[in-house]
N, C-alpha and C. Protein backbone atom coordinates (compact mmCIF):
# COMPACT_ATOMS: atom_id res chain seq x y z
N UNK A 1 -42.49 -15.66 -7.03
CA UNK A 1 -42.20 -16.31 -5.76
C UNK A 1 -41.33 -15.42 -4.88
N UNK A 2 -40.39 -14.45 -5.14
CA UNK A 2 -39.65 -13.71 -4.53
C UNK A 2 -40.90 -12.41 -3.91
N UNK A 3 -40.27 -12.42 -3.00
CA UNK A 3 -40.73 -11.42 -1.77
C UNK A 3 -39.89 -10.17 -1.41
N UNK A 4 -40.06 -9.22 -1.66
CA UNK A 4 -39.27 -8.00 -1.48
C UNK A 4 -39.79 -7.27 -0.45
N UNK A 5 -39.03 -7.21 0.45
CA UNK A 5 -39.40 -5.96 1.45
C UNK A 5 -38.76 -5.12 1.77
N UNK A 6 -39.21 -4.14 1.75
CA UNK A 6 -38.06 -3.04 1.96
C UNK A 6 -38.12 -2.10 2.93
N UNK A 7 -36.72 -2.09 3.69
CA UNK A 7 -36.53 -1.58 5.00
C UNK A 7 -35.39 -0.85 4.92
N UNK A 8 -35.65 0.40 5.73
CA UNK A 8 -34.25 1.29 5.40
C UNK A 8 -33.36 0.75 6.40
N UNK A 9 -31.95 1.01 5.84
CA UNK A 9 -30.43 0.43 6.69
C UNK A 9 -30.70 -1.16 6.68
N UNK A 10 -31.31 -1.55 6.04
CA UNK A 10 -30.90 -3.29 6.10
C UNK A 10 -30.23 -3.83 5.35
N UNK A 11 -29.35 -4.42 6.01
CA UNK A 11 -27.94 -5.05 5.66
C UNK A 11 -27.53 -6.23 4.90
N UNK A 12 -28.60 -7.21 4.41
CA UNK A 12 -28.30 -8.29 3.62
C UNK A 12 -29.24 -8.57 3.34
N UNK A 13 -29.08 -10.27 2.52
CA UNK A 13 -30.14 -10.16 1.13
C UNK A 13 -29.96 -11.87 2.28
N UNK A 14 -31.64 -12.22 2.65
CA UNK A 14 -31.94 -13.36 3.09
C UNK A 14 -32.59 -13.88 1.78
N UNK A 15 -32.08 -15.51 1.92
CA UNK A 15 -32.75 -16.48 0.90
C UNK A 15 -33.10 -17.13 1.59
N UNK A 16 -33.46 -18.32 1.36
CA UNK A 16 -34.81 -19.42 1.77
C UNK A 16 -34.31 -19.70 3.17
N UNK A 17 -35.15 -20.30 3.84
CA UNK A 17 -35.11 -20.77 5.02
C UNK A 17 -33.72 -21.24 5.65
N UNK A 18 -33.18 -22.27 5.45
CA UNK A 18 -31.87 -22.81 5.21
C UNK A 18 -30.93 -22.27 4.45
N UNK A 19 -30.75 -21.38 3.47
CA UNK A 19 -29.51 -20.77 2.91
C UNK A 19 -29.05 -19.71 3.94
N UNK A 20 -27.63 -19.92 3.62
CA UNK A 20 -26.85 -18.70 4.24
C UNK A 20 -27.15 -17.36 4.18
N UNK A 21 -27.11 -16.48 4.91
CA UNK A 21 -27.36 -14.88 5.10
C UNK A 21 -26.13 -14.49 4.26
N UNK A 22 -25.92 -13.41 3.13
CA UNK A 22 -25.24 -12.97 2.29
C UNK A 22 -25.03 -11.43 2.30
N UNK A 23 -24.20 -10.77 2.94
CA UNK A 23 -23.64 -9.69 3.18
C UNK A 23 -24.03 -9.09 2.03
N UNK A 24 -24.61 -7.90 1.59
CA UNK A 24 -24.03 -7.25 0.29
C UNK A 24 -23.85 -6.20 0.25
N UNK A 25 -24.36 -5.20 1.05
CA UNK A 25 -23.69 -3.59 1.56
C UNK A 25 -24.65 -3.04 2.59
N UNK A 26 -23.88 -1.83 2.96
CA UNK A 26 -24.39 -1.37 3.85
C UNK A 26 -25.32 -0.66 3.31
N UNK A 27 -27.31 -0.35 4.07
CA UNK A 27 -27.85 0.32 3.82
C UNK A 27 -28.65 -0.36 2.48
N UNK A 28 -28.17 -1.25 2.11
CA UNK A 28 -29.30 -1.80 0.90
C UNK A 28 -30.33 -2.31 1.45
N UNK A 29 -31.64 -2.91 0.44
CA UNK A 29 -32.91 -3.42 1.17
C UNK A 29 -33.24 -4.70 1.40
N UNK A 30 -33.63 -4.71 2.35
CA UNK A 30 -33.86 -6.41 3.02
C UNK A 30 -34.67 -7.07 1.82
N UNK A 31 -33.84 -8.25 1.28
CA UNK A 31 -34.76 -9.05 0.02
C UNK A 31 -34.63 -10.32 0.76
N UNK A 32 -35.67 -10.99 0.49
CA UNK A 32 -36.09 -12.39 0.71
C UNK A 32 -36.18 -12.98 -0.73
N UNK A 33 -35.53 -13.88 -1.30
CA UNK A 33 -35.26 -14.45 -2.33
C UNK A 33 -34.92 -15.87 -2.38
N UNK A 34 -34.84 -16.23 -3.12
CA UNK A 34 -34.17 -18.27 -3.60
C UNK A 34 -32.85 -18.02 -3.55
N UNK A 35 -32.35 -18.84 -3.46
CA UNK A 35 -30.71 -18.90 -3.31
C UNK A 35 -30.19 -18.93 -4.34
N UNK A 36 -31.05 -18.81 -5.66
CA UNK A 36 -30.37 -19.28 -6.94
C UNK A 36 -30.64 -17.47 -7.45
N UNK A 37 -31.38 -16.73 -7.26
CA UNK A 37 -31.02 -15.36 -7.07
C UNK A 37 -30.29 -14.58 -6.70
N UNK A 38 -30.00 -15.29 -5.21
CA UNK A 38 -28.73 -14.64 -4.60
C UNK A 38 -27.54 -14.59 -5.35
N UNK A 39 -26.94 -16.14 -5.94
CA UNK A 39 -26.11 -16.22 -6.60
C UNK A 39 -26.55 -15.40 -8.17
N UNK A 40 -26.98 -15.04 -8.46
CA UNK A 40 -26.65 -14.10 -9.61
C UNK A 40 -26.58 -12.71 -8.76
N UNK A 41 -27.07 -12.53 -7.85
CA UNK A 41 -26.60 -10.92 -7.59
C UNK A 41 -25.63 -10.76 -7.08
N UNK A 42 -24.84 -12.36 -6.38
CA UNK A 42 -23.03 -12.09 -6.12
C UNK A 42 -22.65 -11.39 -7.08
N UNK A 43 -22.88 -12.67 -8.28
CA UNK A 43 -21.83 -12.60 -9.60
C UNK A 43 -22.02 -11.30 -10.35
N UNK A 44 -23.67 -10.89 -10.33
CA UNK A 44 -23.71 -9.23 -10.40
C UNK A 44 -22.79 -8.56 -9.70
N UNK A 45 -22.80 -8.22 -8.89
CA UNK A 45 -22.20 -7.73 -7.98
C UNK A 45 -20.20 -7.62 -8.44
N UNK A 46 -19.99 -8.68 -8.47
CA UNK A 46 -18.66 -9.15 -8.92
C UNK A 46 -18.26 -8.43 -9.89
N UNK A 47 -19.37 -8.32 -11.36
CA UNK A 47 -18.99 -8.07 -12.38
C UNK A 47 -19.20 -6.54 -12.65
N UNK A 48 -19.84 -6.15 -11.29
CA UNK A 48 -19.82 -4.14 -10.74
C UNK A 48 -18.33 -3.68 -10.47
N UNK A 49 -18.03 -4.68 -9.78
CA UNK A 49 -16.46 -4.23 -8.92
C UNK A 49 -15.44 -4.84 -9.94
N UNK A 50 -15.56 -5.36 -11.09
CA UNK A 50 -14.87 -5.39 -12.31
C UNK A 50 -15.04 -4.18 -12.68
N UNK A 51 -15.96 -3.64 -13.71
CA UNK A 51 -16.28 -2.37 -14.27
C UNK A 51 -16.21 -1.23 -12.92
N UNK A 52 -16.32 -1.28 -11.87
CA UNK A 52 -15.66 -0.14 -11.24
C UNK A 52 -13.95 0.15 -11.36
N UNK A 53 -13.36 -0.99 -11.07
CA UNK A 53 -11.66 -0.86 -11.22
C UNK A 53 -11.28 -0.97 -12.87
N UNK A 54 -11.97 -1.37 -13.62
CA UNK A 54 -11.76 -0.43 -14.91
C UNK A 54 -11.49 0.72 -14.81
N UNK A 55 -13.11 1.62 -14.57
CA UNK A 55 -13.44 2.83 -14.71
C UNK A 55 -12.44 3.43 -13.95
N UNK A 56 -12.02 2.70 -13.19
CA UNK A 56 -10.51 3.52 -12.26
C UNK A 56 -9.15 3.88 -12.79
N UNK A 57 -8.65 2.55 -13.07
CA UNK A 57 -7.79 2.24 -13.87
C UNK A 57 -7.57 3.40 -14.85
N UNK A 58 -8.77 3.38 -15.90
CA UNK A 58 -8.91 4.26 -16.74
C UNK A 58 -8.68 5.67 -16.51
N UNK A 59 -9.27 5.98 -15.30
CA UNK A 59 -9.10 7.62 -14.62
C UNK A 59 -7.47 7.18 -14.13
N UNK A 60 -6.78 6.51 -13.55
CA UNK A 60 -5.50 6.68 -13.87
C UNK A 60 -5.03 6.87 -14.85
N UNK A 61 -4.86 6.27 -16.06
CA UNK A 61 -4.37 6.56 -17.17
C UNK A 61 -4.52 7.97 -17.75
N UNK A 62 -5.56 8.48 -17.69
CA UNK A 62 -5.90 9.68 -17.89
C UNK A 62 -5.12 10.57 -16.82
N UNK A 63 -5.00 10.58 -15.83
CA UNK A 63 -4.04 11.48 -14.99
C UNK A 63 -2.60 10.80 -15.19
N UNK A 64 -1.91 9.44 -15.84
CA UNK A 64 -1.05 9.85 -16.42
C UNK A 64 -0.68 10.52 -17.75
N UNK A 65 -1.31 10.62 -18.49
CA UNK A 65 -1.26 11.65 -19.69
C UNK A 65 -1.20 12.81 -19.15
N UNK A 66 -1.74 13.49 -18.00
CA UNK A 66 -0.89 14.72 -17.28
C UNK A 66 -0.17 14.85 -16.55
N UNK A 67 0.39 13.40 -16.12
CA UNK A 67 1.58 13.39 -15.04
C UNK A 67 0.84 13.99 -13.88
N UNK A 68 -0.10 13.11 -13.33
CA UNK A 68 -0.15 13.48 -11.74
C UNK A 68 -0.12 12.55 -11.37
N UNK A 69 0.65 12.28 -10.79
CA UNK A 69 1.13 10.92 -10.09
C UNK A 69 0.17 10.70 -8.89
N UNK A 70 -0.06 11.78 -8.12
CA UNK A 70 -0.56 11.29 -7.32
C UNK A 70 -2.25 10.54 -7.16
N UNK A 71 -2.58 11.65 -8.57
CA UNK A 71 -3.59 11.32 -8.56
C UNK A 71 -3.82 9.56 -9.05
N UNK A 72 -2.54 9.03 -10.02
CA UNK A 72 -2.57 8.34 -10.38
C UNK A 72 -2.39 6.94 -9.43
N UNK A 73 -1.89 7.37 -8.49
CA UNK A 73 -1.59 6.17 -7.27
C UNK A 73 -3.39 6.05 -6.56
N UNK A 74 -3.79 6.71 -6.21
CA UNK A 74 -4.79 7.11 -5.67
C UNK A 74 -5.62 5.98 -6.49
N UNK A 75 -6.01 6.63 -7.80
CA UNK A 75 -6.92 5.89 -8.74
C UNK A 75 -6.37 4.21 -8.89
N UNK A 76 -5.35 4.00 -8.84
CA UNK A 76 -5.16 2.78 -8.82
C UNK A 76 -5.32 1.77 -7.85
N UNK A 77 -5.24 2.34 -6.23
CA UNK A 77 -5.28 1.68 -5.46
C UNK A 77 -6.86 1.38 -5.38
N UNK A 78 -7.67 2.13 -5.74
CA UNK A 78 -8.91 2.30 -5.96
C UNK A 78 -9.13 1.10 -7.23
N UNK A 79 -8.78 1.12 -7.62
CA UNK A 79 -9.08 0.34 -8.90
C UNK A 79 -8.62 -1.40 -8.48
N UNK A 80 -7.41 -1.50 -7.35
CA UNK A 80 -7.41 -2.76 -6.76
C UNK A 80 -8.09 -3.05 -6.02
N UNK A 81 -8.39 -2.25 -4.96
CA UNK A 81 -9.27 -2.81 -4.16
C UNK A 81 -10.83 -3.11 -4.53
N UNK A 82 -10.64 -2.86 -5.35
CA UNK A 82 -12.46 -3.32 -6.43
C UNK A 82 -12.09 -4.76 -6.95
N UNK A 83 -10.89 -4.72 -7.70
CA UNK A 83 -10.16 -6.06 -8.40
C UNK A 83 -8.88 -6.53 -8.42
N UNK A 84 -8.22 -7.23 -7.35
CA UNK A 84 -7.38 -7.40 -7.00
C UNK A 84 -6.28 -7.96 -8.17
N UNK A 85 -6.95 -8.52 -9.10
CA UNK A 85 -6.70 -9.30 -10.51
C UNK A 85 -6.02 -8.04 -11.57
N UNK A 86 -6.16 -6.59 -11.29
CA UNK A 86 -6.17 -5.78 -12.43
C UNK A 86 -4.62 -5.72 -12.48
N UNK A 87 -4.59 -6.55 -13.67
CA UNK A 87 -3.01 -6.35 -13.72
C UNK A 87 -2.70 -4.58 -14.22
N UNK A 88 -3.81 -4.25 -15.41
CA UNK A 88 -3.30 -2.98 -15.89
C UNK A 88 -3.07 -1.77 -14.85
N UNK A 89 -3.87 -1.76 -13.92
CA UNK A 89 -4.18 -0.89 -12.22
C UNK A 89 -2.38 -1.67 -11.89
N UNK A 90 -1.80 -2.47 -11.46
CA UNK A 90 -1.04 -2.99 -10.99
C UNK A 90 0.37 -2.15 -11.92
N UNK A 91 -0.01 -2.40 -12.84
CA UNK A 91 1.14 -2.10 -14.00
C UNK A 91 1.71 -0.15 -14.01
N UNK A 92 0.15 0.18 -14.19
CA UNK A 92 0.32 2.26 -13.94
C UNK A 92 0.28 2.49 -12.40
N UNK A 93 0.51 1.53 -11.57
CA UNK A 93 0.64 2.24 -10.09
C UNK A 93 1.90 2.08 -9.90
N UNK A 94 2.73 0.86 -10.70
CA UNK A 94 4.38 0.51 -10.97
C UNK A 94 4.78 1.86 -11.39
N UNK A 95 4.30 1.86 -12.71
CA UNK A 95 4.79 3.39 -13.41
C UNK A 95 4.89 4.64 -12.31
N UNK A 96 3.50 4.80 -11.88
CA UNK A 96 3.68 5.86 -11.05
C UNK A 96 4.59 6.32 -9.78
N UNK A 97 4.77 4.44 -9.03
CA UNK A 97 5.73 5.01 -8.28
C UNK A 97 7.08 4.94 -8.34
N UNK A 98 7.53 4.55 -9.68
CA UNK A 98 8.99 4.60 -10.83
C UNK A 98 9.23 6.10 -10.62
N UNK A 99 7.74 7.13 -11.20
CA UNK A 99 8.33 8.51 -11.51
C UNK A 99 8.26 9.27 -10.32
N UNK A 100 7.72 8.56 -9.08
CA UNK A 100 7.69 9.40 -7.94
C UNK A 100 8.93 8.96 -7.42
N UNK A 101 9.70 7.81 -8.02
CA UNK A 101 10.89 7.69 -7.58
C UNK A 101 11.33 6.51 -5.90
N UNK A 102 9.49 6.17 -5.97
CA UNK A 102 9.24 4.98 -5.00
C UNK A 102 9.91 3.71 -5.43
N UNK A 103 11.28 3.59 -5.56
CA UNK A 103 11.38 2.32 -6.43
C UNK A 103 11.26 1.20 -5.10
N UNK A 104 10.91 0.91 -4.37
CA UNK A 104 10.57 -0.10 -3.53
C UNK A 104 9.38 -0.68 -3.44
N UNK A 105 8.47 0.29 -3.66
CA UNK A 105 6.83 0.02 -3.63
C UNK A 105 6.52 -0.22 -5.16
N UNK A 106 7.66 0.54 -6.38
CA UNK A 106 7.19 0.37 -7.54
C UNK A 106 7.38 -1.41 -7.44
N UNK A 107 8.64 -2.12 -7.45
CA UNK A 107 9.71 -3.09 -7.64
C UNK A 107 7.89 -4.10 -7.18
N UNK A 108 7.38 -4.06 -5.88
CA UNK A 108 6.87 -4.85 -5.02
C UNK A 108 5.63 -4.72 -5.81
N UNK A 109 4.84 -3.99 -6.58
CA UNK A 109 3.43 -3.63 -7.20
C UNK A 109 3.72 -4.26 -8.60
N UNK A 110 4.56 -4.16 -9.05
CA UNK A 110 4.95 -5.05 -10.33
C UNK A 110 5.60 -6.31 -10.27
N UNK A 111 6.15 -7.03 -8.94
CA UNK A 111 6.19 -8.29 -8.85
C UNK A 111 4.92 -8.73 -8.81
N UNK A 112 3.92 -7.98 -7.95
CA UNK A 112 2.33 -8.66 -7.90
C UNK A 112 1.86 -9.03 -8.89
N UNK A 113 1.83 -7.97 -9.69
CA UNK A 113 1.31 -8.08 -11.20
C UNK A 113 1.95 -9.19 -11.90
N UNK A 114 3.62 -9.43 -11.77
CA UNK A 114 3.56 -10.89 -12.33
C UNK A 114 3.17 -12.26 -11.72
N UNK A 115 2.52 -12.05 -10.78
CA UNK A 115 2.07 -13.24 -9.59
C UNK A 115 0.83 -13.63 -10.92
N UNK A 116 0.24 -12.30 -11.02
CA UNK A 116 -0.85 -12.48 -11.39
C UNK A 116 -1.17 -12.52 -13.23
N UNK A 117 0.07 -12.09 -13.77
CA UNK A 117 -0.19 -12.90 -15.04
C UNK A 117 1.48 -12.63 -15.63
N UNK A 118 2.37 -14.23 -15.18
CA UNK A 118 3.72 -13.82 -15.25
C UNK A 118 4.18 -13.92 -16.91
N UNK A 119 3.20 -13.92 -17.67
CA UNK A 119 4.08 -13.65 -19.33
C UNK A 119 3.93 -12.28 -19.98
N UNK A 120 3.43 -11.42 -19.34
CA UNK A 120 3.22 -10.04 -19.50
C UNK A 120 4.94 -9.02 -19.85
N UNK A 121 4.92 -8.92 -20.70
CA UNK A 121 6.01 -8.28 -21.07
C UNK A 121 6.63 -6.90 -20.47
N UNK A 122 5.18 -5.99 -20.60
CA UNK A 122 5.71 -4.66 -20.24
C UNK A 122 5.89 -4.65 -18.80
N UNK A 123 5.72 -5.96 -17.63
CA UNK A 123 5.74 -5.82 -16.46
C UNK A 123 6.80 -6.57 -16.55
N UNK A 124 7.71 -7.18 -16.99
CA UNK A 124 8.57 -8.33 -16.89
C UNK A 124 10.01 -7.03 -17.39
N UNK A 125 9.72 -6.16 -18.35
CA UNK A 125 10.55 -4.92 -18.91
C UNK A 125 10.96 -3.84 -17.74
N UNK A 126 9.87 -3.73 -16.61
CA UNK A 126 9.54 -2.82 -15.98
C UNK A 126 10.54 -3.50 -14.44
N UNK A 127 10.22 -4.72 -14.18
CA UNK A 127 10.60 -4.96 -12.80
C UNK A 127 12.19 -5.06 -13.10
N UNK A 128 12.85 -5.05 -14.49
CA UNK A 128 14.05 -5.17 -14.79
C UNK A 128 14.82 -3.81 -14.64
N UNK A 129 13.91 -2.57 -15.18
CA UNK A 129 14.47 -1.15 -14.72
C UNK A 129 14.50 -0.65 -13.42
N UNK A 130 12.88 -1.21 -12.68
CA UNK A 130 13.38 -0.67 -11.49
C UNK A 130 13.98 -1.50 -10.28
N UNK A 131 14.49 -3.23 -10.88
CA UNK A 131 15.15 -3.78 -9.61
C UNK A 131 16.20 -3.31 -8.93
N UNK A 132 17.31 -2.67 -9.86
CA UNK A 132 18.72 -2.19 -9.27
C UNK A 132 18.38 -0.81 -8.33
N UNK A 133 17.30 0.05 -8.94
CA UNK A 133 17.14 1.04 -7.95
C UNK A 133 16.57 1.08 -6.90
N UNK A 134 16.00 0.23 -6.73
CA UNK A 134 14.90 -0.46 -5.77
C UNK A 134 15.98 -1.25 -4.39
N UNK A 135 17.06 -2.11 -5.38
CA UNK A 135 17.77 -3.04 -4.10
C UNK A 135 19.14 -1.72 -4.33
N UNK A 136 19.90 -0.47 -4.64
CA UNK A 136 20.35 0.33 -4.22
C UNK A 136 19.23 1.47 -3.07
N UNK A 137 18.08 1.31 -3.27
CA UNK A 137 17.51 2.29 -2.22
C UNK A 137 17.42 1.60 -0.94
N UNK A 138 17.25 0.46 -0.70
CA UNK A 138 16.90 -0.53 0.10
C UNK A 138 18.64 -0.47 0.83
N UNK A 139 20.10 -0.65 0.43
CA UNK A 139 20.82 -0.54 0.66
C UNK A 139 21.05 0.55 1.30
N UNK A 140 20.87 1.98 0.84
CA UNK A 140 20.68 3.28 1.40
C UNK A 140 20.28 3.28 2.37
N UNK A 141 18.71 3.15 2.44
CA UNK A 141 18.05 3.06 3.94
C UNK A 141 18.54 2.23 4.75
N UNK A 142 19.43 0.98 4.62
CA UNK A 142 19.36 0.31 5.78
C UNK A 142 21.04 0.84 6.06
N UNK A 143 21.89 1.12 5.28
CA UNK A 143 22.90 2.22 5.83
C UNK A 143 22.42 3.35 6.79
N UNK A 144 21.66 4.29 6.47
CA UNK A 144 20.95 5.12 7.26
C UNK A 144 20.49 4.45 8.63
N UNK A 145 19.57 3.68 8.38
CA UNK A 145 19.22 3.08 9.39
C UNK A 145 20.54 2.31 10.92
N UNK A 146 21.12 1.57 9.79
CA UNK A 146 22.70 1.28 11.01
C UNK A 146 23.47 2.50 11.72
N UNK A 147 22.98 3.81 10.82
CA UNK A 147 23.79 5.15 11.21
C UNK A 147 22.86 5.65 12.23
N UNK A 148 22.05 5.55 11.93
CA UNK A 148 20.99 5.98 13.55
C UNK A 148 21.54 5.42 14.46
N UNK A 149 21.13 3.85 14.03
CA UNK A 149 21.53 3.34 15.27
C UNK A 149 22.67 3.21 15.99
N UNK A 150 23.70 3.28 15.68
CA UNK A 150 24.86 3.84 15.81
C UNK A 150 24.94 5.15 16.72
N UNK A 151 24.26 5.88 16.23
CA UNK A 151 24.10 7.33 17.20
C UNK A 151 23.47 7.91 18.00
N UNK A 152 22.56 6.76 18.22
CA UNK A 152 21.95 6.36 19.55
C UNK A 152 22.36 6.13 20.46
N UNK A 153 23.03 4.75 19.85
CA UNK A 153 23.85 4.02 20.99
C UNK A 153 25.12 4.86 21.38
N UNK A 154 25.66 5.43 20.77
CA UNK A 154 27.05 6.79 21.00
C UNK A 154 26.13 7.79 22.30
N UNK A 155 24.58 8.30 22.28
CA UNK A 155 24.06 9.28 23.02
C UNK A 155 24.12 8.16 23.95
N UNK A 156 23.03 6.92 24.15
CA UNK A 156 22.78 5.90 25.13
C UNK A 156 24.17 6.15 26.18
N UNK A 157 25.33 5.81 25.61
CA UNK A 157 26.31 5.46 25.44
C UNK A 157 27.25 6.93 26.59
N UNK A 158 26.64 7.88 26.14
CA UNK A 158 27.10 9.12 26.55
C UNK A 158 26.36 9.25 28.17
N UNK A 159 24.99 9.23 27.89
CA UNK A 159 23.96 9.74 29.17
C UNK A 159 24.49 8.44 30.32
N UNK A 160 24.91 6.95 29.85
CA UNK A 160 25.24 6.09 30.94
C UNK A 160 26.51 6.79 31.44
N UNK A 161 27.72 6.88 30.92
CA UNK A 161 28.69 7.64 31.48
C UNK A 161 28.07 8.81 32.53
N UNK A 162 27.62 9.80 31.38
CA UNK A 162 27.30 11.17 32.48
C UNK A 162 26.75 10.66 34.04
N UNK A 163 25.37 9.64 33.83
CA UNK A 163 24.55 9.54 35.05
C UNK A 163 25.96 8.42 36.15
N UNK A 164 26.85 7.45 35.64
CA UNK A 164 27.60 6.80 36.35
C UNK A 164 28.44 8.11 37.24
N UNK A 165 28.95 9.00 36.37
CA UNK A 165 29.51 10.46 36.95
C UNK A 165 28.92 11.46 37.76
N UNK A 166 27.83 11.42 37.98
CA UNK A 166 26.85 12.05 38.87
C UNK A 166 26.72 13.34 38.03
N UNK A 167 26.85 13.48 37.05
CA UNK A 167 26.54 14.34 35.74
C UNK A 167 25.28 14.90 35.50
N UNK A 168 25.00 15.90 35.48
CA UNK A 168 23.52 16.03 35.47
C UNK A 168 23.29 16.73 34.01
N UNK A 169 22.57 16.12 33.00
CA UNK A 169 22.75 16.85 32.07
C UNK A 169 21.34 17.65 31.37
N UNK A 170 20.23 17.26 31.71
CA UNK A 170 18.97 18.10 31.90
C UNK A 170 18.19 17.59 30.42
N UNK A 171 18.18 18.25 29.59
CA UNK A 171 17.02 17.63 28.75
C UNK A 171 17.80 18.28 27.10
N UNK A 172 18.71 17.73 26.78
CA UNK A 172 19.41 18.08 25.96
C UNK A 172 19.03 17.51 24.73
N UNK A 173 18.74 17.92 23.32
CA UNK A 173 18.11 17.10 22.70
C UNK A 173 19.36 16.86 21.67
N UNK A 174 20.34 15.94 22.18
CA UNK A 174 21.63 15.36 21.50
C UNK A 174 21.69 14.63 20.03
N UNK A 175 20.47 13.61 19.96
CA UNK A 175 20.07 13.03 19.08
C UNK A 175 20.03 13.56 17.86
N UNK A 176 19.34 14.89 17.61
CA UNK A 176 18.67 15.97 16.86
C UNK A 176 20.17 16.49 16.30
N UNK A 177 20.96 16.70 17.36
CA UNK A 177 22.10 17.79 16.86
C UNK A 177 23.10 16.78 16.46
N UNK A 178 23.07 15.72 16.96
CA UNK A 178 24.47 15.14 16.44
C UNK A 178 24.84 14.44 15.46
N UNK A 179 25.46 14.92 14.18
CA UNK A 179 25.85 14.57 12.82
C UNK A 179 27.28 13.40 12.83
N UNK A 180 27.03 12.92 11.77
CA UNK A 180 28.05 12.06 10.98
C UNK A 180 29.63 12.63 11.45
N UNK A 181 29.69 14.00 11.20
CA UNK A 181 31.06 14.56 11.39
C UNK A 181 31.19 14.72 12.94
N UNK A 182 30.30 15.04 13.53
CA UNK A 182 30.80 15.33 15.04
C UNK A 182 30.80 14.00 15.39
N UNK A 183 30.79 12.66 15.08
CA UNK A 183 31.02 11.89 15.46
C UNK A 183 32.05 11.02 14.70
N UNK A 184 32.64 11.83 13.80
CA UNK A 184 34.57 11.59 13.27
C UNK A 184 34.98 12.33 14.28
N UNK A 185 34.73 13.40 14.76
CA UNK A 185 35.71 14.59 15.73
C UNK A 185 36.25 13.68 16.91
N UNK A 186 34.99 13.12 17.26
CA UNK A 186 34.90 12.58 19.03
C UNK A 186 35.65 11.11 18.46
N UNK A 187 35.82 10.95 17.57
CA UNK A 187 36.55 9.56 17.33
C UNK A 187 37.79 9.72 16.80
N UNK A 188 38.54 11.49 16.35
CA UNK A 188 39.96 11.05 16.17
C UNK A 188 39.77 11.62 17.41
N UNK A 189 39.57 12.35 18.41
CA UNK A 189 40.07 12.93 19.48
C UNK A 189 40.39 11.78 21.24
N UNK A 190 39.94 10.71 20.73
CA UNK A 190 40.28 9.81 21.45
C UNK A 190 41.47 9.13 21.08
């Protein structure tokens, strides 16, 4: 009863008259089918992009046994976006960005992972090593961050004076040059 036709660049798989039009990739061939077909070539389909983020997963693991991290982030994100569920992909992209020293993105990739299966031990072990470095880096940056801003507002702060003074000061790139200490100098010298 199924009808196959095949047309190059056609984009979904039509079933009967009344069933919904079903996306399934780009460039596959126009099938005309029962709707009770369709639904096995979702769940096909489904159980492809399982065994793809395996096969990923797996090629991470394997580039961590040589420590390439990067490669290992790479393969993992690859391996989620096939299966959003992969806790083990979730777990070696934690690892990886522990040793790249990402503890913010590690901390946030291994809370997911316990969203997604919270009695897991080695992720429950893991979000415990890297929480303190994670909420000390987070502290860091947003110190940094108040120190910018801070020395912005000191330049802001400077160019309103100059222009109130009829000051002309041309295209000075102040921002760039001005450090932590030159801005103790200008603050005992007042």
């Amino acid at each position: 009863m199924t009808n196959i036709i095949v047309r190059r660049f056609a984009p979904r798989i039509i079933t009967h008259r009344f069933a919904p039009r079903i996306i399934v990739r780009r460039f596959a061939p126009q099938i005309i089918a029962p709707r009770w077909l369709a639904r096995r070539w979702l769940t096909l389909f489904h159980h492809l992009n399982r065994y793809k983020s395996t096969l990923a997963s797996n090629r991470a693991m394997a580039h961590m046994v040589l420590k390439n991290w990067g490669f290992v982030i790479d393969n993992c994100n690859i391996a989620l976006k096939f299966d959003e569920t992969n806790v083990k992909a979730m777990f070696r992209l934690a690892k990886a960005y522990t040793a790249n020293r990402e503890w913010e993105s590690a901390f946030a990739t291994a809370e997911k992972g316990l969203v997604v299966e919270p009695d897991n031990k080695d992720l429950q072990n893991l979000v415990k090593r890297v929480e303190k470095n994670a909420r000390n880096t987070r502290v860091q940056r947003q110190k940094k961050e108040r120190a910018r801003a801070e020395r912005v507002g000191y330049v802001k702060n400077l160019y309103r004076i100059c222009k109130n003074s009829n000051i002309k000061l041309g295209r000075i790139p102040l921002i760039a040059t001005l450090k932590d200490d030159d801005l103790e100098e200008v603050s005992t010298e007042r």
